[in-house]
Protein backbone atom coordinates (compact mmCIF):
# COMPACT_ATOMS: atom_id res chain seq x y z
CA UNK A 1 -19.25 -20.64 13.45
CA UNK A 2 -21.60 -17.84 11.73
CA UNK A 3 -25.13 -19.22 11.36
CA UNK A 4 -25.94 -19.75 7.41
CA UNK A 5 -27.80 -16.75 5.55
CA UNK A 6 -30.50 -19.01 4.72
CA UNK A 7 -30.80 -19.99 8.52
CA UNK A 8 -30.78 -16.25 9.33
CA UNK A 9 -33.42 -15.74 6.59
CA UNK A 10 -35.62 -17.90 8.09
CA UNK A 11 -35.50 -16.66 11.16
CA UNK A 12 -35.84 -13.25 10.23
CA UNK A 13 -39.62 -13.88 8.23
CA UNK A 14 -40.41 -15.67 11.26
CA UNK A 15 -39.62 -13.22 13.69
CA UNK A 16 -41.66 -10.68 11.43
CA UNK A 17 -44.67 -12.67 11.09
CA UNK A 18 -44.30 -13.24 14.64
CA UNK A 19 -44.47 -9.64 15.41
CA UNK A 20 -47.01 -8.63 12.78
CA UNK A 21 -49.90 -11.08 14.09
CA UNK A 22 -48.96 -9.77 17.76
CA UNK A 23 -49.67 -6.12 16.43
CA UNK A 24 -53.46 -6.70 15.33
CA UNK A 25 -52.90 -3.79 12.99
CA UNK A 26 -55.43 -3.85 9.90
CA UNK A 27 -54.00 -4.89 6.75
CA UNK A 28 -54.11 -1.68 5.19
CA UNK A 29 -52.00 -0.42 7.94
CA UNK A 30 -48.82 -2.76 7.92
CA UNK A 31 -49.13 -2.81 3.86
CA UNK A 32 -48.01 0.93 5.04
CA UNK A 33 -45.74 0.24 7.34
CA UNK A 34 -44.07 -2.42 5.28
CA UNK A 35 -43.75 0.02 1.98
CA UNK A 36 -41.88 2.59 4.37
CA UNK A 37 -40.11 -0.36 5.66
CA UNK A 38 -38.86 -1.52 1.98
CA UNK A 39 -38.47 1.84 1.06
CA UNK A 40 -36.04 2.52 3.44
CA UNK A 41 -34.25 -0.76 3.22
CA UNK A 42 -34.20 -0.54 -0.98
CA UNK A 43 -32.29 3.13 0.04
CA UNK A 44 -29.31 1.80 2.40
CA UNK A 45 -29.41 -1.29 -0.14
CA UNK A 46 -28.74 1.75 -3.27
CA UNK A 47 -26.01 3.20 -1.28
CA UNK A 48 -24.08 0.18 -0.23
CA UNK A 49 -23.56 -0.91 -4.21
CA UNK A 50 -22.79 2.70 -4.55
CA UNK A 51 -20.02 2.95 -1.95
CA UNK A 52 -19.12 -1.08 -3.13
CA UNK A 53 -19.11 0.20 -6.57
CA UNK A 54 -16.33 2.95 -5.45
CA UNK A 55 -14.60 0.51 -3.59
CA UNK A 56 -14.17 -1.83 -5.54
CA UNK A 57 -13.12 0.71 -8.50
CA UNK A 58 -10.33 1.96 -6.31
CA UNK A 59 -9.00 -0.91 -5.57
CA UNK A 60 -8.78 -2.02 -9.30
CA UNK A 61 -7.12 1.27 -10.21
CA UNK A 62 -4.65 0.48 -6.96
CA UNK A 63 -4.01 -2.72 -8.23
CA UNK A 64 -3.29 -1.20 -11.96
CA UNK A 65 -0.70 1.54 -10.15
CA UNK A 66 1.42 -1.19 -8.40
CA UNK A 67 1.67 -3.22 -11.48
CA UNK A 68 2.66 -0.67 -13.82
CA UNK A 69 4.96 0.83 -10.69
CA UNK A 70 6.82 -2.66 -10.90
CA UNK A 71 7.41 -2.79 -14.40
């Protein structure tokens, strides 16, 4: 059985508090880290709806073909 998002959630935040406390890093440092961080997660996150978008459109239009195909 797949462990629930919300478990996985969890885990994740603690796992990244975990490892920010460990670094001793100043504040203004991980607030940098953690923008490049987002940044590059809020990128991949643009280009997955993007290449959902696509798929999803395609398969509509597929779905349109075969109907009008057995009419």
């Amino acid at each position: 059985m797949e462990k629930p998002i919300a478990l996985q959630i969890e885990e994740v935040k603690k796992e990244l508090i975990a490892t920010i406390n460990r670094s001793n890093l100043p504040a203004i440092i991980l607030d940098y880290i953690l923008k490049d961080i987002y940044h590059e997660i809020h990128l991949v996150n643009q280009s997955q709806l993007v290449s959902d978008m696509q798929t999803y459109e395609e398969a509509v239009k597929n779905k349109e073909n075969e109907e009008e195909s057995a009419k």
